[in-house]
Every structure is written in structure tokens, then in C-alpha cells.
Protein backbone atom coordinates (compact mmCIF):
# COMPACT_ATOMS: atom_id res chain seq x y z
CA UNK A 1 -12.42 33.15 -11.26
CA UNK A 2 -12.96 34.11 -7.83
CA UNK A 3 -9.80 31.68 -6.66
CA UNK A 4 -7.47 33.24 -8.59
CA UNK A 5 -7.81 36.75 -7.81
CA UNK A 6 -7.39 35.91 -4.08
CA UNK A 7 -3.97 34.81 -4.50
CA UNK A 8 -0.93 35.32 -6.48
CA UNK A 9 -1.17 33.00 -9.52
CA UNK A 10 2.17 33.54 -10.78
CA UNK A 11 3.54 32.40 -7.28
CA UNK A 12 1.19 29.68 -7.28
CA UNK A 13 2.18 27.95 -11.22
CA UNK A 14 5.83 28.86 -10.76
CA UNK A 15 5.69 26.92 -6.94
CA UNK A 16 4.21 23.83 -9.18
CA UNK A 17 6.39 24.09 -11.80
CA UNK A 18 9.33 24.06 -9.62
CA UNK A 19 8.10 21.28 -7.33
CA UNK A 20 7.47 19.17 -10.67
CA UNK A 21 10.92 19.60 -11.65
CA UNK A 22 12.20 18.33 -8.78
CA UNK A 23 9.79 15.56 -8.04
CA UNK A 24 10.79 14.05 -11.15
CA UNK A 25 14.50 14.49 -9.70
CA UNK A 26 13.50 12.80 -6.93
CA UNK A 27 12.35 9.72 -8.57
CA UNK A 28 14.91 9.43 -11.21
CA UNK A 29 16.90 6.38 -9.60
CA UNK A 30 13.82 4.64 -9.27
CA UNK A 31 13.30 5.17 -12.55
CA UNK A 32 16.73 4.22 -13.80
CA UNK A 33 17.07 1.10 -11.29
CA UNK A 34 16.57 -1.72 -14.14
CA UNK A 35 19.26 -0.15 -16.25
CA UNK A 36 21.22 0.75 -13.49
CA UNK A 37 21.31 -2.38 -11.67
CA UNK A 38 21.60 -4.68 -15.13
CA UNK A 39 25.02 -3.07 -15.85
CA UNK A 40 25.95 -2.88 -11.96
CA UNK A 41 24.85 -6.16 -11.23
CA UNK A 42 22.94 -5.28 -8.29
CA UNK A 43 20.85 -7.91 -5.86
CA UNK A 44 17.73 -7.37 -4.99
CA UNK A 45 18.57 -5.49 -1.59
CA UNK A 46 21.42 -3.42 -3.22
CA UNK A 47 18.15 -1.76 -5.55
CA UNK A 48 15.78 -1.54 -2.96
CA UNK A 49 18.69 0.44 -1.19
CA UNK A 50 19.40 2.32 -4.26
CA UNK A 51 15.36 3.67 -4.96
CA UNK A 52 15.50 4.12 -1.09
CA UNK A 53 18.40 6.73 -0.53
CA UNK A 54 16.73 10.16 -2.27
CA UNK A 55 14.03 9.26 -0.80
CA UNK A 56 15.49 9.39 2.75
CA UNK A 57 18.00 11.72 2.17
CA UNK A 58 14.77 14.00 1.20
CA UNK A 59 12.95 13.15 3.96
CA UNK A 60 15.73 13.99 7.10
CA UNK A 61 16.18 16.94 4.92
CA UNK A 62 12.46 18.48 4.67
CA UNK A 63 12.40 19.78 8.58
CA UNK A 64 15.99 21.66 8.32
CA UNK A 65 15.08 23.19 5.12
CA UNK A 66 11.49 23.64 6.02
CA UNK A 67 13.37 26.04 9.11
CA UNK A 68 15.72 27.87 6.59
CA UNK A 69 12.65 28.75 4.07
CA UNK A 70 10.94 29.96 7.72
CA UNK A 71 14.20 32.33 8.23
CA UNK A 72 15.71 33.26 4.58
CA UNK A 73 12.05 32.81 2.46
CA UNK A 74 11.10 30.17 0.73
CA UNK A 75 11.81 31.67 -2.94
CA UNK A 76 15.41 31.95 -1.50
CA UNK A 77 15.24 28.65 -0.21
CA UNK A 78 13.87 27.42 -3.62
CA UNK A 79 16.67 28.72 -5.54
CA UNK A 80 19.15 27.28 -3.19
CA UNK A 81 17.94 23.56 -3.29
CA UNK A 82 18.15 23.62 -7.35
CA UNK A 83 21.11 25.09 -7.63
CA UNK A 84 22.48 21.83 -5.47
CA UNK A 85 20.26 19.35 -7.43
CA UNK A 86 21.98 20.62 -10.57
CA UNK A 87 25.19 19.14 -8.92
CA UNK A 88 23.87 16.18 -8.07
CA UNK A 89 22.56 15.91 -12.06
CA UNK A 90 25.64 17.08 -13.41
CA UNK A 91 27.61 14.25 -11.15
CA UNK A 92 25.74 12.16 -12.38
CA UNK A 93 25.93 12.45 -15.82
CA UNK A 94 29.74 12.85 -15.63
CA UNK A 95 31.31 10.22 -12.86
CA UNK A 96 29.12 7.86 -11.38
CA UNK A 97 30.05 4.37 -12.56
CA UNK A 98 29.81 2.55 -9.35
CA UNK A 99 27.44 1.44 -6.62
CA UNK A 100 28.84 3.51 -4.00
CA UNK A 101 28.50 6.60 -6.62
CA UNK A 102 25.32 5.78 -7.38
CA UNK A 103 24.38 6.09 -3.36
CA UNK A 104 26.29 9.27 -3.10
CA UNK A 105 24.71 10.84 -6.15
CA UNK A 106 20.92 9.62 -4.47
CA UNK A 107 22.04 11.79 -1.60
CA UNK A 108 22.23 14.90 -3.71
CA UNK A 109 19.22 14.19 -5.83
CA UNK A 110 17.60 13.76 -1.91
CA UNK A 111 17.76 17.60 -2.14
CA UNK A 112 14.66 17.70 -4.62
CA UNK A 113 12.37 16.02 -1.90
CA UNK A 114 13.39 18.70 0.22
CA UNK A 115 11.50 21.20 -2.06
CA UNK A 116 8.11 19.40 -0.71
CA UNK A 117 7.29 21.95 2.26
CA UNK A 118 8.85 24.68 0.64
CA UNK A 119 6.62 25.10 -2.65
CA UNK A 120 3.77 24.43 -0.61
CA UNK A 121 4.08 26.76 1.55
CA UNK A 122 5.43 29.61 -1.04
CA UNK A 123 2.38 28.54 -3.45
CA UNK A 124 -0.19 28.75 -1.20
CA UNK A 125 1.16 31.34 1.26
CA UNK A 126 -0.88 34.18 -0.84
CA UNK A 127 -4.25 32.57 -0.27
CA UNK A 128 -6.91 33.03 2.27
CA UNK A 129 -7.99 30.31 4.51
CA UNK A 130 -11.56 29.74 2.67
CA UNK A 131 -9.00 28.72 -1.06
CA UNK A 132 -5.85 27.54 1.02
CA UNK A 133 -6.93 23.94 0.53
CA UNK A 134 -7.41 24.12 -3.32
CA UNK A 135 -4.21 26.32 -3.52
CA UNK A 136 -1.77 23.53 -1.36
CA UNK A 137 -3.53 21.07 -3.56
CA UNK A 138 -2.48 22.54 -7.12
CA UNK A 139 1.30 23.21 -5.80
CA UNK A 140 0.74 19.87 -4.40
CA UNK A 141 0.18 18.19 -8.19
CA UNK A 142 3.98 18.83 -8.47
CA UNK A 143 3.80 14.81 -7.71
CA UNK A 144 2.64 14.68 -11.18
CA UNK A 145 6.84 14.52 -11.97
CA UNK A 146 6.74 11.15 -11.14
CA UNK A 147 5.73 10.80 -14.63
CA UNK A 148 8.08 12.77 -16.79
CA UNK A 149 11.05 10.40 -14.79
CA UNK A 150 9.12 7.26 -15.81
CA UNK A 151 7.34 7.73 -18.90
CA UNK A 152 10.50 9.71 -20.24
CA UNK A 153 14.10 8.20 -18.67
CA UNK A 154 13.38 4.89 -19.64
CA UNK A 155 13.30 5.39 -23.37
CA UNK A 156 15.90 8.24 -23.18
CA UNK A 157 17.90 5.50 -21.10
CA UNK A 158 17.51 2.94 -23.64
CA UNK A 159 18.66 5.68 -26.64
CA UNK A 160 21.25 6.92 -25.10
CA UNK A 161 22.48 5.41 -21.78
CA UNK A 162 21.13 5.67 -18.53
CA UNK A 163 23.89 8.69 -17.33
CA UNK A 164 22.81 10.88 -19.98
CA UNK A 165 19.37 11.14 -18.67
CA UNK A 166 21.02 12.94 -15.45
CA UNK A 167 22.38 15.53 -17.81
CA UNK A 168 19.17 15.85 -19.60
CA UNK A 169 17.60 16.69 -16.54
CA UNK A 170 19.51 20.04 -15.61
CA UNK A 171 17.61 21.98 -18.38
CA UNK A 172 14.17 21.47 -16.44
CA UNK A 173 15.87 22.61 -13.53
CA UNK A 174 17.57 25.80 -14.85
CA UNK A 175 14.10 26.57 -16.77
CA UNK A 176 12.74 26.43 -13.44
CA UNK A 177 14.47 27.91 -11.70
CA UNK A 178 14.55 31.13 -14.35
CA UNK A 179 10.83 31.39 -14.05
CA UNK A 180 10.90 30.89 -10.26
CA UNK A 181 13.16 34.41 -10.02
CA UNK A 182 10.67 36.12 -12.58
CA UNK A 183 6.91 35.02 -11.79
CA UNK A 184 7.16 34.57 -8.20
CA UNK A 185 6.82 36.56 -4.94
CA UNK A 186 7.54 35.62 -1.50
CA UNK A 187 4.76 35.41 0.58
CA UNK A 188 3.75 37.86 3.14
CA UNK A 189 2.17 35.19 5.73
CA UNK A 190 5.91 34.16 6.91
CA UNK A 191 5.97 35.40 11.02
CA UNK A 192 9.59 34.72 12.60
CA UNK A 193 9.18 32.77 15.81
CA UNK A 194 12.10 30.77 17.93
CA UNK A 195 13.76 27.48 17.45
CA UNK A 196 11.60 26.36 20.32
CA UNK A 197 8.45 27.33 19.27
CA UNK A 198 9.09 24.98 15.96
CA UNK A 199 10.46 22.43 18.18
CA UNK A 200 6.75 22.26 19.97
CA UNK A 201 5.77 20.52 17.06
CA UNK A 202 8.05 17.92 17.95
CA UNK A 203 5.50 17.04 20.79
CA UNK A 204 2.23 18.33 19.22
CA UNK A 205 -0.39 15.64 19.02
CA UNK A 206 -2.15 17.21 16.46
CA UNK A 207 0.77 17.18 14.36
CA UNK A 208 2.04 13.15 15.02
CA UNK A 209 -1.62 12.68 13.89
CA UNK A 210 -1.96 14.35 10.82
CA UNK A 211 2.23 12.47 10.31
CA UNK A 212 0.61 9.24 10.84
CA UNK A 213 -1.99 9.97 7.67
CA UNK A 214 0.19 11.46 5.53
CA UNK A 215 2.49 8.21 6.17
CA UNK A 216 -0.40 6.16 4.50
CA UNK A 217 -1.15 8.91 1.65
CA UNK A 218 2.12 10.23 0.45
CA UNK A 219 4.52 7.56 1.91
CA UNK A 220 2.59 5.20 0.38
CA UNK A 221 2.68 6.97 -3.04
CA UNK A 222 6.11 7.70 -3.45
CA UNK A 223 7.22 4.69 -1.98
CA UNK A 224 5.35 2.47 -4.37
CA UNK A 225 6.18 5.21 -7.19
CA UNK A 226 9.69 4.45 -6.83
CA UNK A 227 9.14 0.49 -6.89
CA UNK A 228 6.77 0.10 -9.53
CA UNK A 229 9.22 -0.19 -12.53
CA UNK A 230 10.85 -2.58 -10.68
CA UNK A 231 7.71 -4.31 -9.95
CA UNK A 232 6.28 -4.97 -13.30
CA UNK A 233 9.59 -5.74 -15.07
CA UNK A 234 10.69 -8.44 -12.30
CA UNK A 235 7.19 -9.66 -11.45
CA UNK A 236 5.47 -8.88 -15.25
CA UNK A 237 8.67 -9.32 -16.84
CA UNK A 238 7.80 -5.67 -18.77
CA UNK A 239 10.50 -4.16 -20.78
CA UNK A 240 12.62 -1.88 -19.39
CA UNK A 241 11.52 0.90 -21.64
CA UNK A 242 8.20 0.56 -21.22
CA UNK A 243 7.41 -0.08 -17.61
CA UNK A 244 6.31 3.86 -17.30
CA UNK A 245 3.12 2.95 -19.72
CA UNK A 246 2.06 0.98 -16.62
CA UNK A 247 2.97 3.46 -13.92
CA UNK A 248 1.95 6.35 -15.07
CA UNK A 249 -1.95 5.90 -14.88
CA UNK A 250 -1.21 6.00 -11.02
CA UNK A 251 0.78 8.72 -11.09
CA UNK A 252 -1.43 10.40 -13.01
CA UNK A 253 -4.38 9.86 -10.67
CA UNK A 254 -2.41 10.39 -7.75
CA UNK A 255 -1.49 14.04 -8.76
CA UNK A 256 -5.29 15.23 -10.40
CA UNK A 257 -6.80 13.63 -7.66
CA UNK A 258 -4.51 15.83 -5.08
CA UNK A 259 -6.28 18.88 -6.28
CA UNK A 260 -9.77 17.40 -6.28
CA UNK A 261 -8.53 16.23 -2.60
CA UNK A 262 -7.72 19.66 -0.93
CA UNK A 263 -11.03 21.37 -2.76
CA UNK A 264 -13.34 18.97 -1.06
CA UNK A 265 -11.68 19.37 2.15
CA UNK A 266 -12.30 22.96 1.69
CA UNK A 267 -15.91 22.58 1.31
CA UNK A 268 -16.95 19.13 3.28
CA UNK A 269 -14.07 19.16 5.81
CA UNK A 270 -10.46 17.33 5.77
CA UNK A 271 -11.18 14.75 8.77
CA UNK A 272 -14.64 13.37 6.65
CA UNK A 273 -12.64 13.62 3.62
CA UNK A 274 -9.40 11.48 4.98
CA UNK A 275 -11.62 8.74 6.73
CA UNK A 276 -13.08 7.92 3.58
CA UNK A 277 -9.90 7.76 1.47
CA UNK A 278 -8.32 5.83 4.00
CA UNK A 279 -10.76 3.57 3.98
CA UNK A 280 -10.22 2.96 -0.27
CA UNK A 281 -6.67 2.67 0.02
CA UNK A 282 -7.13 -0.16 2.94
CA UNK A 283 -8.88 -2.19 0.37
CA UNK A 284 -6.97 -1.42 -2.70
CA UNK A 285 -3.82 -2.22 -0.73
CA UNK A 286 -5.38 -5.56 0.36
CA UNK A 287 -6.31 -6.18 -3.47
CA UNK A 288 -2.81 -5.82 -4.21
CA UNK A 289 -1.47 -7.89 -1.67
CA UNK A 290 -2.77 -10.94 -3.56
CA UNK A 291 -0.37 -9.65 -6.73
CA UNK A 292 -3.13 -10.68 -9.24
CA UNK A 293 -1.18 -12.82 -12.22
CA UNK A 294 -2.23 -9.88 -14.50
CA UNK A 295 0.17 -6.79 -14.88
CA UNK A 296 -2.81 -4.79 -16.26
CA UNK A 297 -5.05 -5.89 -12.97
CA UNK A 298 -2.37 -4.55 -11.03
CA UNK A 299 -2.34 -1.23 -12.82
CA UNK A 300 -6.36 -1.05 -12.55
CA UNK A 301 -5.46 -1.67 -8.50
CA UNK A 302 -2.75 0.81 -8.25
CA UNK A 303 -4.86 3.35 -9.80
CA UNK A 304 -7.50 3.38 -7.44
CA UNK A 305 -4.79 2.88 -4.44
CA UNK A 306 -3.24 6.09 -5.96
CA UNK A 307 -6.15 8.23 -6.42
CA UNK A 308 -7.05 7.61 -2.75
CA UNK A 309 -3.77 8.56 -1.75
CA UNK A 310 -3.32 11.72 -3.91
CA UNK A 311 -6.76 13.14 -2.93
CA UNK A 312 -5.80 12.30 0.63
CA UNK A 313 -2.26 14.36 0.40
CA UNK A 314 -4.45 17.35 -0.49
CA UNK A 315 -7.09 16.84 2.36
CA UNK A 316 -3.68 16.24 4.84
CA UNK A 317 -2.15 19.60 3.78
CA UNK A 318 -5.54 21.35 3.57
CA UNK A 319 -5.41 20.51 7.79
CA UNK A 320 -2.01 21.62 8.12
CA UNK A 321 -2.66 24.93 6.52
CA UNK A 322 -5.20 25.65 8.53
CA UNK A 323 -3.43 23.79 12.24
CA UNK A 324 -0.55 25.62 12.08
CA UNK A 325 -1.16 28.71 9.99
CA UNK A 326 1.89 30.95 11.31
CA UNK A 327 4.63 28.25 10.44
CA UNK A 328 3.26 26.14 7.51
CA UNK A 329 6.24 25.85 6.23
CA UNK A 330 7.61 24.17 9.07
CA UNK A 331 4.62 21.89 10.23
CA UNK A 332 4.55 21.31 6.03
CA UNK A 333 7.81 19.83 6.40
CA UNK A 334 7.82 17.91 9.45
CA UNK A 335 4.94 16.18 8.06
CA UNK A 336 6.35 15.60 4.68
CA UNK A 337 9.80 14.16 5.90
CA UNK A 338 7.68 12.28 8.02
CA UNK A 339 5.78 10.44 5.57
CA UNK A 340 8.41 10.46 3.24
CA UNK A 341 10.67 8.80 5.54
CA UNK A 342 7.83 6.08 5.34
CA UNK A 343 7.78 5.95 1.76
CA UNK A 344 11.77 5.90 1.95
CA UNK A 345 11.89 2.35 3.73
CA UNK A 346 8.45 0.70 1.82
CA UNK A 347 10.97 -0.24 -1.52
CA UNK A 348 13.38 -1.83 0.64
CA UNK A 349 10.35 -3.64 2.38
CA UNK A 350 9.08 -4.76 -0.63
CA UNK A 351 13.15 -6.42 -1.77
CA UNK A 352 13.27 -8.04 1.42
CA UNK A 353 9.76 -9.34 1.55
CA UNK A 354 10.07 -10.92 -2.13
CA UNK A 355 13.68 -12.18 -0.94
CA UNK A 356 12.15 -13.87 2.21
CA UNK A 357 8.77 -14.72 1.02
CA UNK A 358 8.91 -15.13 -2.71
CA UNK A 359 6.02 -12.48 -2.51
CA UNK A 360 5.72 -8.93 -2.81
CA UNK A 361 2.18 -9.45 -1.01
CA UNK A 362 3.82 -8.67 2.26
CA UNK A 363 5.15 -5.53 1.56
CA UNK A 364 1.33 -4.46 0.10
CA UNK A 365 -0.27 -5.69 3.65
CA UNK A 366 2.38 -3.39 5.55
CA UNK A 367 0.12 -0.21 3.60
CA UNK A 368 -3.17 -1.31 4.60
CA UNK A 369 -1.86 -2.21 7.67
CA UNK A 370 -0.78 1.79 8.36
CA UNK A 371 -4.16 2.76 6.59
CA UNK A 372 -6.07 1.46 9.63
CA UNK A 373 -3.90 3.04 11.79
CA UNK A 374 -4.62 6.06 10.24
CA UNK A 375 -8.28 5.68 10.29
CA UNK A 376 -8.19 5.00 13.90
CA UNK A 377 -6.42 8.15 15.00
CA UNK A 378 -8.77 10.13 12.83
CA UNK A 379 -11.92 8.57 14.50
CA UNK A 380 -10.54 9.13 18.06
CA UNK A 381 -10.10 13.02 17.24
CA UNK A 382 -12.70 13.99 14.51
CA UNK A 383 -15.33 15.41 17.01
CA UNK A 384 -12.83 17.74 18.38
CA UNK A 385 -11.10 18.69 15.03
CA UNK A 386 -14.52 19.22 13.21
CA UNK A 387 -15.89 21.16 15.53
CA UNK A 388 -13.08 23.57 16.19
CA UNK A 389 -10.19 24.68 13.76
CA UNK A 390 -11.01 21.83 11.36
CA UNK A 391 -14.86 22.90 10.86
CA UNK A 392 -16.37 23.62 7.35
CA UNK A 393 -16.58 27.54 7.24
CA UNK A 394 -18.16 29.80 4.81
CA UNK A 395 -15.47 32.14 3.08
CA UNK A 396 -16.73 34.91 4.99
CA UNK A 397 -15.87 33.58 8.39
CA UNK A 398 -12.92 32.12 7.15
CA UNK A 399 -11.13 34.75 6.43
CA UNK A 400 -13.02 36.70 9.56
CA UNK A 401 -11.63 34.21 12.12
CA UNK A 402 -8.81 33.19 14.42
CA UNK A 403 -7.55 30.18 12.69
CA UNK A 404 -6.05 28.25 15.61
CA UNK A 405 -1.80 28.19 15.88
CA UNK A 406 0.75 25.80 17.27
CA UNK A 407 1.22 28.34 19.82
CA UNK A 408 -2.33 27.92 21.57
């Protein structure tokens, strides 16, 4: 296949690997929060806080490390973050039996967000403009480890206590981490620039843009990945141990459809492409607002909600690629912590909104709500994006042409 002799496909599956690892990482808390919070006797807010801390601590952390993969490499970089989440695993498994603990440890486990930017970037970094779409969307399935945490914790959890899951999950990471140092190769699209030229993406219209989207597409799914076990076993009243069976059809969509996402913005364009999702997750959101009596209608909702946003994190990161082609790992990350900062607040949202309202309906409407948001920036600039460094491009003036910098 033409795709995969354009790139380095050992750089590319070892990227994914590692990012699935540490996705699942990232979302292990969520995962764990019924168990967790039944022996802990946690309120409502105290597990929306819990589910919420990785994923903030991974957000503030995306930019920073984004910068050190820019300066050391990002197979470097790679090998650094794992090495901490194995701390934060092995802690734990072997002394958190508090609250506070359990915070600290979601710090750590933060770490693994981190890796978002990072394995993008090194994944795709061997791949011409024309494939970088379908490239940043296959290291991009990573999200996919949404589903080892909750289709696999729970029951583990249930076997043989929630802490042992943590120390479970450090042989992933060292098996990733051993291929990582084997298969892959740094990238030779890394160009060293100064602090200030990644701080001009601080102020960068383009990029606050392309933030807002990813917001709606990726904040949106890994905020509601990390509530939904709480979702259907407070609202559905689904066991503990088999809350994943409803989850993971929207994980599962989320992360194919990623692919499928940043191929078609490859060949039809990313603004077209992101209108139209945005568009499907403003309705699915709405749909879910109502919180149909039926946990399998949910599911059904969520699916489609996910596959819109999945296919829309590709599209996002097939823009970014191509925006800021010099520094993707940077503008990668600043995006990512962005919308992951997003997706870091929506479980607390949806905790207070059920302790004010009785509902989690409000917490749905606050998604669609930032879907039409999205949609309007995107209208406002898609002229000028389509027709310049966003425009559809047969592969041989892709890889021919200037593609436009943060620098112009």
C-alpha cells in the first residue's frame, strides 16, 4: 500500500501502541470511581473531582511536554512520561487508601494525557502532507484505551480489588515502552525554533479556532468517557462490573471513526468535514439531554455522539498538521490540553448539575451548547481556510508545496 511506504510504519504502530497504553492510564480512575468511591464513601462532587484530576493534570501538562518533545525528541520524551506513569501505577497499587491519595495518585496518572501531542506528532512526523491526515488519525485511535480501562478494570476490580488493577497496569506500560525503544525512529520533520516563536501560538487565531473544535470533539469524548460508568450505574443502576459493556460501543466508535475522520479530511477537506460532524454531535448531545429512561437508548445516543466526535478529532489534527507544519508537536499540544482541559471540568459539570437539578440533562446541553460554537467559528473562516492552506490537494502538489507555518 501506497500509505505505508511513505512513512515509517514501525514509528507509526509503536506511536499507537504507546498512546493506547497510556490512554487507558488516563482513564483508569474513571474507571475505578464506583469501587473507589463505595469503599471511600465519596459524595457526588468528591467523584466528579476524582475522574476530573488526570484529566487536568494531563491537560496543563500537554503544552510543557509538547515543548520538551520539540527540544529533546519526542521518542525521548515518550520514554520519559512512562517511566513516571509507572510511578504513579506502582503508588497506586501499593499506598493509596485515602481520598487525598487518590487525588495525588490522579496527578501522576495526568502524565499519560500528556503523551497526546507527543505520539501524534512522532507517528505521523514521517509522512508527507498528501497521508499526514490518515497517519495523525491511526496514532490518534490510541483513544481506543478507553476500552481496555473499562471493559477490563471493572471485572479485574471486582476479582481482586480495585488497587491491584494499578499494578496490573505497569506491564502494558513496560511492554510499551520496550517496543517504543526497538520499532521506532524519531522523526526528521522536528526544526528548533525559540520560546517565542511557540508562544505566537498563544495569540494565533487560527489556532484558538481549531482549540474551540477540538473542545467539542475530544473534550467532549473524554470527558463523557470518564463519566459514563458513573452514569449508567447511578442513573441505570448497572453493576459495577459491567458498566464497560455499555461504554465501550462509544469508545469503540469514537476511536475507528478517528481514522475514517482524518482520511476524509485528506481527500474532501477538514473545514467541510468538521461542519458536518459538528452538526451530528449538536443533535446527539440534545438527544441525550432528555436522559431517555432506557440505558440501552442512551448507549444507541452516545454512539452516534461518539462517532461524530472521534471522526472530528481526526479532521481537527488533520488541520493542525498541515497549519503549523514546523512545530506540530507544539500546536498538537496546545490544542490537546486545550480541549482536554474541557473534557477535565465536563464530569464535575455533570455531579453538580445532577446535585442541583436532579438531572444530568444540563450537563449534556453544555456539549451542544460548545458544538454551535464550534460550528460558528468554522463558518466565519471556511472560505479563507479552504481556499488557502486548508484546500483539498492532489498528492502531487502536496508534497510540491509550501504548506503554510505559524511563522507567516
Amino acid at each position: 500500500m501506497k500509505f505505508w511506504k511513505a512513512g515509517h510504519p514501525g514509528t507509526l504502530l509503536t506511536a499507537l501502541l504507546y498512546f493506547d497504553f497510556c490512554f487507558a492510564v488516563w482513564v483508569l480512575n474513571a474507571a475505578m470511581a464506583p469501587f473507589i468511591s463505595e469503599e471511600l464513601a465519596l459524595s457526588p462532587a468528591e467523584k466528579g473531582l476524582m475522574m476530573s484530576v488526570p484529566v487536568i493534570a494531563g491537560a496543563l501538562l500537554r503544552l510543557p511536554m509538547g515543548i520538551v518533545a520539540q527540544v529533546l525528541g519526542r521518542k525521548r520524551s515518550a520514554q520519559l512520561q512512562m517511566g513516571v506513569i509507572v510511578a504513579g501505577l506502582l503508588a497506586g497499587w501499593l499506598f493509596v487508601d485515602s481520598f487525598g491519595g487518590v487525588l495525588a495518585m490522579g496527578v501522576l496518572l495526568g502524565v499519560a494525557g500528556a503523551s497526546f501531542g507527543v505520539a501524534l506528532s512522532l507517528g505521523a512526523g514521517w509522512y508527507p502532507p498528501e497521508h499526514r491526515g490518515l497517519a495523525m488519525g491511526i496514532a490518534g485511535a490510541g483513544n481506543s484505551g478507553a476500552v481496555l480501562a473499562v471493559l477490563f478494570a471493572p471485572p479485574l476490580a471486582e476479582a481482586f480489588g480495585w488497587r491491584a488493577v494499578y499494578g496490573a497496569a505497569v506491564l502494558p506500560m513496560l511492554v510499551a515502552m520496550a517496543m517504543l525503544q526497538i520499532f521506532a525512529r524519531e522523526p526528521p520533520d522536528r526544526e528548533q525554533k525559540q520560546l517565542r516563536d511557540y508562544a505566537r501560538l498563544l495569540v494565533d487565531r487560527d489556532a484558538w479556532i481549531l482549540n474551540l473544535v477540538y473542545m467539542v470533539t475530544f473534550g467532549g469524548y473524554i470527558g463523557l468517557t470518564s463519566f459514563m460508568p458513573t452514569l449508567f450505574h447511578d442513573q441505570y443502576g448497572i453493576p459495577k462490573a459491567e458498566v464497560g459493556k455499555y461504554a465501550a460501543g462509544a469508545i469503540i466508535a469514537a476511536s475507528l471513526l478517528r481514522v475514517l475522520g482524518g482520511a476524509a479530511a485528506d481527500r474532501l477537506g477538514g473545514p467541510r468535514v468538521l461542519v458536518g460532524l459538528l452538526v451530528i454531535v449538536v443533535g446527539a448531545a440534545a438527544a441525550a439531554a432528555t436522559v431517555p429512561s432506557s440505558p440501552t437508548t442512551m448507549a444507541a445516543i452516545l454512539i452516534v455522539a461518539f462517532a461524530a466526535m472521534g471522526a472530528g478529532n481526526g479532521a481537527v489534527f488533520q488541520l493542525v498538521s498541515l497549519r503549523f507544519a514546523t512545530m506540530t508537536a507544539v500546536a498538537g499540544s496546545l490544542v490537546g490540553e486545550i480541549g482536554a482541559l474541557a473534557g477535565g471540568f465536563l464530569p464535575a459539570v455533570m455531579g453538580v448539575a445532577q446535585a442541583e437539578s436532579g438531572s444530568y440533562g444540563p450537563g449534556f446541553v453544555s456539549v451542544a451548547v460548545l458544538a454551535v460554537a464550534g460550528v460558528t467559528a468554522l463558518v466565519a473562516v471556511f472560505t479563507v481556510w479552504s481556499a488557502t492552506w486548508a484546500r483539498v490537494a492532489g498528492p502531487e502538489e502536496s508534497s510540491g508545496r509550501a504548506i503554510r507555518g505559524v511563522e507567516t
